[in-house]
Protein backbone atom coordinates (compact mmCIF):
# COMPACT_ATOMS: atom_id res chain seq x y z
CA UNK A 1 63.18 -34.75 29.34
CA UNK A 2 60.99 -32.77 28.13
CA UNK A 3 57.81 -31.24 28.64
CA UNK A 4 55.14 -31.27 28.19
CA UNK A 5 51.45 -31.55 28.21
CA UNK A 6 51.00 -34.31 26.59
CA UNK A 7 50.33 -34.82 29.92
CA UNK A 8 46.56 -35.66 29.27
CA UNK A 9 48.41 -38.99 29.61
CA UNK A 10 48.92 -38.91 33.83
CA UNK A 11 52.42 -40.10 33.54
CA UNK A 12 54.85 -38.52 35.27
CA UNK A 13 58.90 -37.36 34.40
CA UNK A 14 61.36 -36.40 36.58
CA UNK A 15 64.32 -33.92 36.95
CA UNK A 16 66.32 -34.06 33.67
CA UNK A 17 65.51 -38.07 33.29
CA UNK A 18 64.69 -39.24 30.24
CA UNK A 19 62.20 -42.02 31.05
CA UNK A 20 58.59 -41.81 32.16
CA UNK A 21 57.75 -42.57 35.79
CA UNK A 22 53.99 -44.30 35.96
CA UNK A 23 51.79 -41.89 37.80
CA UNK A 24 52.05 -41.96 41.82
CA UNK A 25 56.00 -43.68 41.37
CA UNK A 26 57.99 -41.90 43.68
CA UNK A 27 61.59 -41.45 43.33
CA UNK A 28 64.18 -43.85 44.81
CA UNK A 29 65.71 -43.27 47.88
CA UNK A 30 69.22 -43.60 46.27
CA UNK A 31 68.10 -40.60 43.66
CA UNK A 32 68.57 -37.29 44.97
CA UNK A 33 64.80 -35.24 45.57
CA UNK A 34 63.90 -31.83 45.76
CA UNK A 35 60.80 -30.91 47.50
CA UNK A 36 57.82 -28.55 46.59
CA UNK A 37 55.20 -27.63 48.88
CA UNK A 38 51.64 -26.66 47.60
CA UNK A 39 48.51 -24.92 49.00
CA UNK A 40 45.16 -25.34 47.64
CA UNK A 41 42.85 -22.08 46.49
CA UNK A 42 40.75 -22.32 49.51
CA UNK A 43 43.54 -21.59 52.44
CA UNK A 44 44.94 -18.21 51.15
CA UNK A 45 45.02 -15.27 53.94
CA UNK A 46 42.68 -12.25 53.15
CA UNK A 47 43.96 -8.46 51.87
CA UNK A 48 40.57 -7.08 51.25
CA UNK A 49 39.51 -4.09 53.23
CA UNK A 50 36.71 -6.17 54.66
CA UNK A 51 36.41 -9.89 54.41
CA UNK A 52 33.78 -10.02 51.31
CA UNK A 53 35.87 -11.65 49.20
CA UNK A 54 36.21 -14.53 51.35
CA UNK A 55 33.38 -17.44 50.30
CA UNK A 56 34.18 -20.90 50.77
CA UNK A 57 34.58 -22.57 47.14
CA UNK A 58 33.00 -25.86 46.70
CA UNK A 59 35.32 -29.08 47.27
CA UNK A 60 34.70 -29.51 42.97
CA UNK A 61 35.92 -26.33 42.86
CA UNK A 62 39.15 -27.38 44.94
CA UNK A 63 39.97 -30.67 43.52
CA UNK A 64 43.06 -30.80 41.93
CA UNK A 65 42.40 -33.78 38.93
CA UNK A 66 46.20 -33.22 37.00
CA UNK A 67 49.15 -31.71 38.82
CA UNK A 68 52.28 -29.94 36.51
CA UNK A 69 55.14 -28.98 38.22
CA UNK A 70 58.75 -27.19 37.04
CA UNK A 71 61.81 -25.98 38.48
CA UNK A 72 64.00 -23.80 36.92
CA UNK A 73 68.06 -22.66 38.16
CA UNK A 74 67.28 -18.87 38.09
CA UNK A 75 68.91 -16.73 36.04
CA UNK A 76 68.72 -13.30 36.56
CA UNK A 77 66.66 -11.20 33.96
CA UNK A 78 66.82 -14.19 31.45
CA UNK A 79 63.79 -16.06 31.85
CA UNK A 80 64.53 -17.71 28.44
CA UNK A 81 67.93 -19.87 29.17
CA UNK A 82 66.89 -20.49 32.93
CA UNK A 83 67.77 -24.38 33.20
CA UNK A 84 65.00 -26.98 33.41
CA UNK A 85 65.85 -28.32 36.74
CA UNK A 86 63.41 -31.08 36.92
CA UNK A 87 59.16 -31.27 35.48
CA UNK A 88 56.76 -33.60 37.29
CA UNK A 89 53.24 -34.62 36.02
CA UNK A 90 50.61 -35.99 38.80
CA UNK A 91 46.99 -37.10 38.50
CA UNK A 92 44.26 -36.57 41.22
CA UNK A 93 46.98 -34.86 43.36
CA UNK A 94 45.32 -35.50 47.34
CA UNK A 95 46.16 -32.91 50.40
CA UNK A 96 47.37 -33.80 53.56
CA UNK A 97 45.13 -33.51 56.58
CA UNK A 98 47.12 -29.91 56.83
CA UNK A 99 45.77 -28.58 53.82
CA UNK A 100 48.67 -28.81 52.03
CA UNK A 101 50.28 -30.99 49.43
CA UNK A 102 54.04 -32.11 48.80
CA UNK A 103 55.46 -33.34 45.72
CA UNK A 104 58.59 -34.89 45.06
CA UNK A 105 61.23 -34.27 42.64
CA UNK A 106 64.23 -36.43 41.12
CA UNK A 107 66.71 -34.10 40.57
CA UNK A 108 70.10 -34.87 38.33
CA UNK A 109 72.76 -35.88 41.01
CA UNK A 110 74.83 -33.19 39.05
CA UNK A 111 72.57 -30.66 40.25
CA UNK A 112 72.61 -31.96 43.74
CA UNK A 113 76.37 -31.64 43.76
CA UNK A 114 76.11 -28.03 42.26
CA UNK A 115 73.52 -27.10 45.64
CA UNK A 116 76.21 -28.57 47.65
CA UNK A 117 79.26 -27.13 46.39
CA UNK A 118 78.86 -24.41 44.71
CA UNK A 119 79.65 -21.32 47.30
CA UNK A 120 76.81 -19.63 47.32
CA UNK A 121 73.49 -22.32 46.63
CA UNK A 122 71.76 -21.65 43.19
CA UNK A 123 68.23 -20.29 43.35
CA UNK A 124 65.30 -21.63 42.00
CA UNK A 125 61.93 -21.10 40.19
CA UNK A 126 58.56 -23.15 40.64
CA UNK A 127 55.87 -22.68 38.45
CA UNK A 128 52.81 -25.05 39.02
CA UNK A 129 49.68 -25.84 37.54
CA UNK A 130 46.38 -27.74 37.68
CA UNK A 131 43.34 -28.69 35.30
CA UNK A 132 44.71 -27.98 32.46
CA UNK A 133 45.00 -30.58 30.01
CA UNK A 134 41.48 -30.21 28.55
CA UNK A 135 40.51 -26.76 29.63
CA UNK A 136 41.68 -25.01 26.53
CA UNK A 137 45.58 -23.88 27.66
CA UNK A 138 47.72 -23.46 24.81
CA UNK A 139 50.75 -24.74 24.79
CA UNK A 140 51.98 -23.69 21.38
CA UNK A 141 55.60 -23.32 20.92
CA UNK A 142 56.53 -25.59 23.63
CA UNK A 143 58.67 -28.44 21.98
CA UNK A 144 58.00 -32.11 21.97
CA UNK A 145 61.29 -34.33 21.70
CA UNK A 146 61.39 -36.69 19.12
CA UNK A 147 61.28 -40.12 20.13
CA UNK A 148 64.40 -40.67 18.04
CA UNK A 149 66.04 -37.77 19.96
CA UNK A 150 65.34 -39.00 22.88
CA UNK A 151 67.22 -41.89 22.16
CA UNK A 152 70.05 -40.24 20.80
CA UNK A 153 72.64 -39.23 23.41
CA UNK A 154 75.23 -38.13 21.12
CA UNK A 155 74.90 -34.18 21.49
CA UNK A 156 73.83 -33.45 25.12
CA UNK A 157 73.58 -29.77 23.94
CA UNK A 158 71.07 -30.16 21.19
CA UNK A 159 69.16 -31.77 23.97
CA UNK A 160 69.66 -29.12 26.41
CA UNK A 161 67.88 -27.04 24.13
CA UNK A 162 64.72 -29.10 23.45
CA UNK A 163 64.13 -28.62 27.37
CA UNK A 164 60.93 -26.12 27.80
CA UNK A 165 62.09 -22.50 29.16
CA UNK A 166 60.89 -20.77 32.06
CA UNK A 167 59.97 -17.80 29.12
CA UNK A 168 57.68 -20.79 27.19
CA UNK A 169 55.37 -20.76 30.32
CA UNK A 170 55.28 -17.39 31.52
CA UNK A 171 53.42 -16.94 27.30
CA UNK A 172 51.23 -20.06 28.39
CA UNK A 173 47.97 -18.22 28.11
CA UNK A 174 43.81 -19.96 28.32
CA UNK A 175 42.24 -20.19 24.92
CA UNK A 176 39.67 -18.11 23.53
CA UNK A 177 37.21 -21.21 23.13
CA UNK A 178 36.85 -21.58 26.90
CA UNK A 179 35.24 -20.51 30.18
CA UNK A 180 31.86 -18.58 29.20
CA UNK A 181 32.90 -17.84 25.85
CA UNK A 182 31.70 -20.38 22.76
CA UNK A 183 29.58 -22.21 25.45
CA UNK A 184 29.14 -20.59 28.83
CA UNK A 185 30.36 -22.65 31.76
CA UNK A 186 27.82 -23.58 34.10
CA UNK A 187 29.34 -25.91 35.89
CA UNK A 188 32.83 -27.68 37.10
CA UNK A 189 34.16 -29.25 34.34
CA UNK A 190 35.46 -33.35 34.41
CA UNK A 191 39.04 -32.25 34.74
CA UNK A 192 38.35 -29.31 37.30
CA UNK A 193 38.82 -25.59 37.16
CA UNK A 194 42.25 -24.25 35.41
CA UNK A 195 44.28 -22.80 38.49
CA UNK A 196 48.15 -21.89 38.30
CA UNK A 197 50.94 -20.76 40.84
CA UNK A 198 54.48 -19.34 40.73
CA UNK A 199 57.00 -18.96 43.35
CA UNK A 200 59.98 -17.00 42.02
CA UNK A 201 63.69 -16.35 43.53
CA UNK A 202 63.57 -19.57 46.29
CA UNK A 203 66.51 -20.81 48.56
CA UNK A 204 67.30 -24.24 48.38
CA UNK A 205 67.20 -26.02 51.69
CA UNK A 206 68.41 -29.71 53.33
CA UNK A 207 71.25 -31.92 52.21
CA UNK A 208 71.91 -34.86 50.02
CA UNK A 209 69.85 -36.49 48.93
CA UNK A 210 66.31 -34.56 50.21
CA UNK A 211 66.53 -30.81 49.49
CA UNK A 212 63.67 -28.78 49.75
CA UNK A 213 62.11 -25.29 48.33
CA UNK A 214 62.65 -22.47 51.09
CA UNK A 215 65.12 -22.39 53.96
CA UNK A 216 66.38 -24.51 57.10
CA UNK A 217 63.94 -22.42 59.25
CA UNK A 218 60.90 -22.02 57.14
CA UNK A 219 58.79 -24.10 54.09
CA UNK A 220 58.20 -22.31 51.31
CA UNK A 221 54.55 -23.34 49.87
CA UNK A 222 53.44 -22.31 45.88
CA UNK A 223 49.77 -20.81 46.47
CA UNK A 224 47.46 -22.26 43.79
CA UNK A 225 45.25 -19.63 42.50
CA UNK A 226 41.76 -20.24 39.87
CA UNK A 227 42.73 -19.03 36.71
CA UNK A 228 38.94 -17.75 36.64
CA UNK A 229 36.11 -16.21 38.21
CA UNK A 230 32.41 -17.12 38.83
CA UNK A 231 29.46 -14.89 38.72
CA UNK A 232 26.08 -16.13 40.51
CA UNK A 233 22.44 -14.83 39.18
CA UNK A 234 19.72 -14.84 42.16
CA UNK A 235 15.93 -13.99 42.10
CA UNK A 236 12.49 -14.11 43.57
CA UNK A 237 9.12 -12.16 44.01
CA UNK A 238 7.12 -11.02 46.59
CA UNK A 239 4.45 -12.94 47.89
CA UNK A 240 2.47 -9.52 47.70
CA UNK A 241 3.27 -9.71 43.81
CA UNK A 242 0.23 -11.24 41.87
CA UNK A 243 1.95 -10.70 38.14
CA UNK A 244 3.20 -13.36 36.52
CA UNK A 245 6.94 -12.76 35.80
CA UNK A 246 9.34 -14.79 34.38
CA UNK A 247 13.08 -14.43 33.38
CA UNK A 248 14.03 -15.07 29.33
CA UNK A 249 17.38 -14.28 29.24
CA UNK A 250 20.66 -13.35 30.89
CA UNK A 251 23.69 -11.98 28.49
CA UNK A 252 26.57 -10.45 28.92
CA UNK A 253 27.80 -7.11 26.85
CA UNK A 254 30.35 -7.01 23.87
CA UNK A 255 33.89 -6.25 24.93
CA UNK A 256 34.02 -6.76 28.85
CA UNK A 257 35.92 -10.30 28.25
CA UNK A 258 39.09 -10.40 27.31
CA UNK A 259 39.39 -13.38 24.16
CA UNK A 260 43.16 -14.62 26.10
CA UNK A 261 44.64 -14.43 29.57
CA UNK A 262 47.66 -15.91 30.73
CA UNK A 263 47.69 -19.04 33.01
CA UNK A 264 50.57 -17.56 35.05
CA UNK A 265 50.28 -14.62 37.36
CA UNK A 266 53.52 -12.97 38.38
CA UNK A 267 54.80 -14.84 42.14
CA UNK A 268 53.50 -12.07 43.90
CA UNK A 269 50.00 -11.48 43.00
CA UNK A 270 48.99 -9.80 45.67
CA UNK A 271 51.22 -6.39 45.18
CA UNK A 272 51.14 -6.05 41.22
CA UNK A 273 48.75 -3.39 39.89
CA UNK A 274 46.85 -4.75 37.67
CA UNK A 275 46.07 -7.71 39.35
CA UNK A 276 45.37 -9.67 35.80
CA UNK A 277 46.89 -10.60 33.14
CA UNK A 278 45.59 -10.84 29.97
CA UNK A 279 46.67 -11.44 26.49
CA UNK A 280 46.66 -8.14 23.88
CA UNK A 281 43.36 -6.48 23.68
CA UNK A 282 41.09 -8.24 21.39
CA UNK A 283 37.60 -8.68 23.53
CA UNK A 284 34.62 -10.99 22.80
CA UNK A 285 31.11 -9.78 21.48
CA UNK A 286 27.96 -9.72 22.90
CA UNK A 287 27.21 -13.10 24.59
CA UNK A 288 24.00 -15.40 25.95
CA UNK A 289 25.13 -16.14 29.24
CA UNK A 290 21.90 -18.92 29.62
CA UNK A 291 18.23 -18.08 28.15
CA UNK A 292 15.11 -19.80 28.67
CA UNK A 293 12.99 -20.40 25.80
CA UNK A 294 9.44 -20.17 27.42
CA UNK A 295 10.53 -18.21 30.47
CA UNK A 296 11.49 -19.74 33.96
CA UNK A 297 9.40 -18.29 36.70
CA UNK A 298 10.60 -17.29 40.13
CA UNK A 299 10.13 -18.80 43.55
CA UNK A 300 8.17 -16.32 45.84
CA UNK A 301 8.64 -15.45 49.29
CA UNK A 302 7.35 -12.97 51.91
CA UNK A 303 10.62 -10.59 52.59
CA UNK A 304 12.91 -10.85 49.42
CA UNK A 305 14.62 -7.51 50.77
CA UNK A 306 15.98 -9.83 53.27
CA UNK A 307 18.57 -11.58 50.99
CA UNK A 308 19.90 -8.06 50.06
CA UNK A 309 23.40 -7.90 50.68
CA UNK A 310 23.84 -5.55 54.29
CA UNK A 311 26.99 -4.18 53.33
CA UNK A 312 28.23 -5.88 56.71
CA UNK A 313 28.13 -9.42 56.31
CA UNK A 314 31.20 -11.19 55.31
CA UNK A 315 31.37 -12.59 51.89
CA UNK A 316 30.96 -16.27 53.69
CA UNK A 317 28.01 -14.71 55.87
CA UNK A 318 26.32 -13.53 52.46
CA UNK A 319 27.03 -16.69 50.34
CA UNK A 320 25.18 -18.59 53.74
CA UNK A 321 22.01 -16.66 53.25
CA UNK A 322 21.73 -16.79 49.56
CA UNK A 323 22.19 -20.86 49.67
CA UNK A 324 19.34 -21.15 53.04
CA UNK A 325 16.96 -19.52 50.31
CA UNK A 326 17.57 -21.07 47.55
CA UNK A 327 17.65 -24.39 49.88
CA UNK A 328 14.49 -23.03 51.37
CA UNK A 329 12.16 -22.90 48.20
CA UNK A 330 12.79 -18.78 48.51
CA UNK A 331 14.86 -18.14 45.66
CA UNK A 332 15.71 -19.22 42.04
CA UNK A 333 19.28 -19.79 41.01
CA UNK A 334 19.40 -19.18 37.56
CA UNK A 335 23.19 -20.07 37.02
CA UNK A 336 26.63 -19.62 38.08
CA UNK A 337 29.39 -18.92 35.32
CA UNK A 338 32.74 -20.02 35.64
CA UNK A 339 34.57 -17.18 33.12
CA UNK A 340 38.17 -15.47 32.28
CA UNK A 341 39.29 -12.68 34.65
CA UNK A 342 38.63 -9.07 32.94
CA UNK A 343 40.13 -5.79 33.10
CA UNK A 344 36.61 -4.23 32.07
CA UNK A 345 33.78 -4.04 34.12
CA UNK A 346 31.17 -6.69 33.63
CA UNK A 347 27.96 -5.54 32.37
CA UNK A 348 25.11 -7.29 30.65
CA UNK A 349 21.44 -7.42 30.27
CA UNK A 350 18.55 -9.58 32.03
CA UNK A 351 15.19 -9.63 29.98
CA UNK A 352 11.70 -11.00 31.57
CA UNK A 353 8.53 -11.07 31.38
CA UNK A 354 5.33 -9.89 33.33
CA UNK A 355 1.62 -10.49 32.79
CA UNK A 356 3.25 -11.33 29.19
CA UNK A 357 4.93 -8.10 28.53
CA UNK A 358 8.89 -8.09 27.17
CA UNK A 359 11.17 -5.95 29.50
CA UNK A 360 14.69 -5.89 30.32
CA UNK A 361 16.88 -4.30 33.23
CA UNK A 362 21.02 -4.11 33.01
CA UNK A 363 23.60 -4.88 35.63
CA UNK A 364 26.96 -3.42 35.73
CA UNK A 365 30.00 -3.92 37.94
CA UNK A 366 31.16 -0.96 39.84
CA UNK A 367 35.00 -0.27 38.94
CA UNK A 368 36.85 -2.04 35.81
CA UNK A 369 39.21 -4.50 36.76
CA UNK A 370 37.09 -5.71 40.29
CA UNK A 371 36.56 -9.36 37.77
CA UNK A 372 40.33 -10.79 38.22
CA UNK A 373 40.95 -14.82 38.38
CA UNK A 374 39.37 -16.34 41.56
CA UNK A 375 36.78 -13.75 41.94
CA UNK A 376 32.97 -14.05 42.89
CA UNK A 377 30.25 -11.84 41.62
CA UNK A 378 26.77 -12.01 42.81
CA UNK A 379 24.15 -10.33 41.33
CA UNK A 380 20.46 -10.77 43.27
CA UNK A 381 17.50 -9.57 41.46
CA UNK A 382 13.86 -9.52 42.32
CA UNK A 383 9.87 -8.84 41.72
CA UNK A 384 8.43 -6.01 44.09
CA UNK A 385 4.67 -4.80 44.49
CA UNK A 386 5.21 -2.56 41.60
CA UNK A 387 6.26 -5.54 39.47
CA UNK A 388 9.51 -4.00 37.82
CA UNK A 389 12.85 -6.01 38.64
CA UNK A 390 14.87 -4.44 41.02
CA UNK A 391 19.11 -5.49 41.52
CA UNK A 392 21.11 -5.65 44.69
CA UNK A 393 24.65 -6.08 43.26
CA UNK A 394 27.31 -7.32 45.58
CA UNK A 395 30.01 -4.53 45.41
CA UNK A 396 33.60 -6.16 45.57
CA UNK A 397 35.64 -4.00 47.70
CA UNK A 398 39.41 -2.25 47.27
CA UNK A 399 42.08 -4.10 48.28
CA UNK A 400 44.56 -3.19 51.36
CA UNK A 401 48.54 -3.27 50.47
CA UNK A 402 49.98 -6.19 52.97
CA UNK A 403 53.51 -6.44 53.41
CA UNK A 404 52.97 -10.05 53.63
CA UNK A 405 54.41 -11.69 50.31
CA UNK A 406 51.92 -14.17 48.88
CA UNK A 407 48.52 -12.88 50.03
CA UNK A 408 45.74 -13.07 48.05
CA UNK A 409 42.20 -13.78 47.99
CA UNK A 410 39.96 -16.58 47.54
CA UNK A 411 35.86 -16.41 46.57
């Protein structure tokens, strides 16, 4: 059975089989099934000092357009022969009225026998991920079997090894051609925002034929994560202003982007230091985030100090205000970028106009590192009395350790 991603198709293989399922088959009942449980990026629990981080994502943002799931027999320290318990490849994968999703496995009834005989139950692996069959994941070195292999049952072992490896996907890593890079990304593409999950070390659960990921007394749920980060750019003027002003351009500076990340984060994101994880150390140059050729003027307003971030607000609270003004007629939204988590700090340059003359102002993150995957980064600026731009830059906070395995955040 193998892998994978020619999986632009939507058809869906199961557990060691050898023949396609068509997409939304389930399993028959007479075929033993292992269960995975899956959360969505918008229901994670919070481990930021203060709840900033936490901003509602759009339901584009959330939609889950192509689901890829594997299971791999754990073995200990050796990631590359881990066994290919069963794959799984969904389309437009829909959430229960809990939030959550389930997907269901075929699994080999050898396998089945093995969780219920073997003395001590074998341990498994999920890794799981979404949006990715256009959105520039590599999947070099992953192997393909040959139709006539397929066919050709006469050396199970040869076939064993054409099986993708729990080491293949933990190199999976997101192109250099994508997210804000050759073309920025302004909005959510067709096939939906890249996001990944890994659950690592897992009891097996129930008894022949529905087994399940986790234990008798508790569900064990793979946490879906964005495999990138969004940064919003906000302005106005005063009403008191009389200059004209207008904004040209907004870039970003050479070597805050990494060229590759990995799709994969490690199963517990929330306690590894970093928290990214990109690919070598090759960054990108100097890029236009958006320009506009004759300038775009800003909408005006009597207190534009008033969508300053307080410093007390929640994230949620913040994101609220910003979308009444631009809602409003009170402020301009000149884009939001969907790009690859950093380990630098984002910095970059806005140039504008007033009454005609060329000026520019830069921005700049606070701490390197504060742009990992699933991230939000606002940056407001706007047109006093004295004319000059001024920036309020949302400051993302430090996180809090949690001994809570699996917490992260959301934007």
């Amino acid at each position: 059975m193998l892998l994978l991603l020619t999986a632009c198709s939507g058809s869906s293989s199961v557990g060691g089989g050898d023949e396609p399922v068509p997409n939304g088959a389930l399993p028959t009942s007479s075929k033993p099934t292992l269960k995975i449980y899956i959360f969505p990026p918008n229901r994670p629990a919070i481990t930021r000092a203060d709840v900033l981080g936490n901003v509602n994502a759009s339901g584009e943002e959330n939609k889950i357009h192509s689901l890829h799931v594997w299971v791999f027999e754990r073995k200990e320290g050796d990631l590359g022969n881990s066994k290919l318990v069963g794959y799984v490849s969904l389309g437009n994968f829909t959430l229960s009225d809990s939030g959550n999703g389930e997907v269901t496995m075929e699994i080999t009834d050898e396998f089945a026998k093995h969780i219920m005989t073997y003395a001590q139950r074998p341990r498994v692996d999920v890794y799981v991920a979404a949006n990715v069959t256009s959105c520039g994941i590599s999947f070099e070195g992953l192997t393909n079997k040959d139709k006539k292999d397929e066919e050709d049952e006469e050396d199970e072992e040869d076939e064993e090894d054409d099986r993708t490896t729990e080491s293949q996907l933990d190199e999976l890593f997101i192109g250099s051609s994508y997210f804000g890079v050759t073309s920025p990304v302004q909005g959510v593409p067709g096939d939906g925002l890249p996001m990944s999950g890994v659950l690592k070390d897992q009891p097996i659960a129930g008894t022949s034929p529905v087994f399940r990921v986790g234990t008798s007394s508790k569900l064990e749920n793979v946490q879906l994560v964005r495999s990138v980060s969004k940064m919003r750019f906000v302005f106005c003027k005063s009403s008191t202003n009389n200059d004209d002003v207008a904004v040209n351009s907004i870039s970003l500076d050479a070597s805050v982007l990494p060229k590759e990340e990995y799709l994969f984060l490690t199963d517990d994101y929330s306690k590894v230091t970093p928290k990214w994880r990109i690919k070598g150390s090759e960054y990108e140059a100097q890029k236009t985030l958006v320009s506009f050729p004759s300038g775009r003027s800003v909408e005006t307003n009597d207190a534009p100090y008033s969508y300053s971030y307080d410093g007390v607000m929640s994230g949620q609270e913040y994101e609220n205000r910003i979308n009444e003004g631009v809602t409003n007629g009170d402020l301009s939204d000149l884009g939001t970028f969907y790009l690859r988590e950093s380990d630098m700090a984002l910095s970059g340059l806005i140039k504008y106009k007033i009454q005609n003359e060329d000026k520019e102002t830069s921005y700049s993150m606070k701490k390197a590192g504060d742009f990992s995957r699933n991230h939000t980064w606002i940056v407001y600026g706007y047109f006093v009395t004295s004319g000059d731009l001024q920036l309020n830059v949302v400051e993302l906070k430090d996180w809090v350790s949690s001994e809570n395995p699996g917490e992260i955040y959301n934007w």
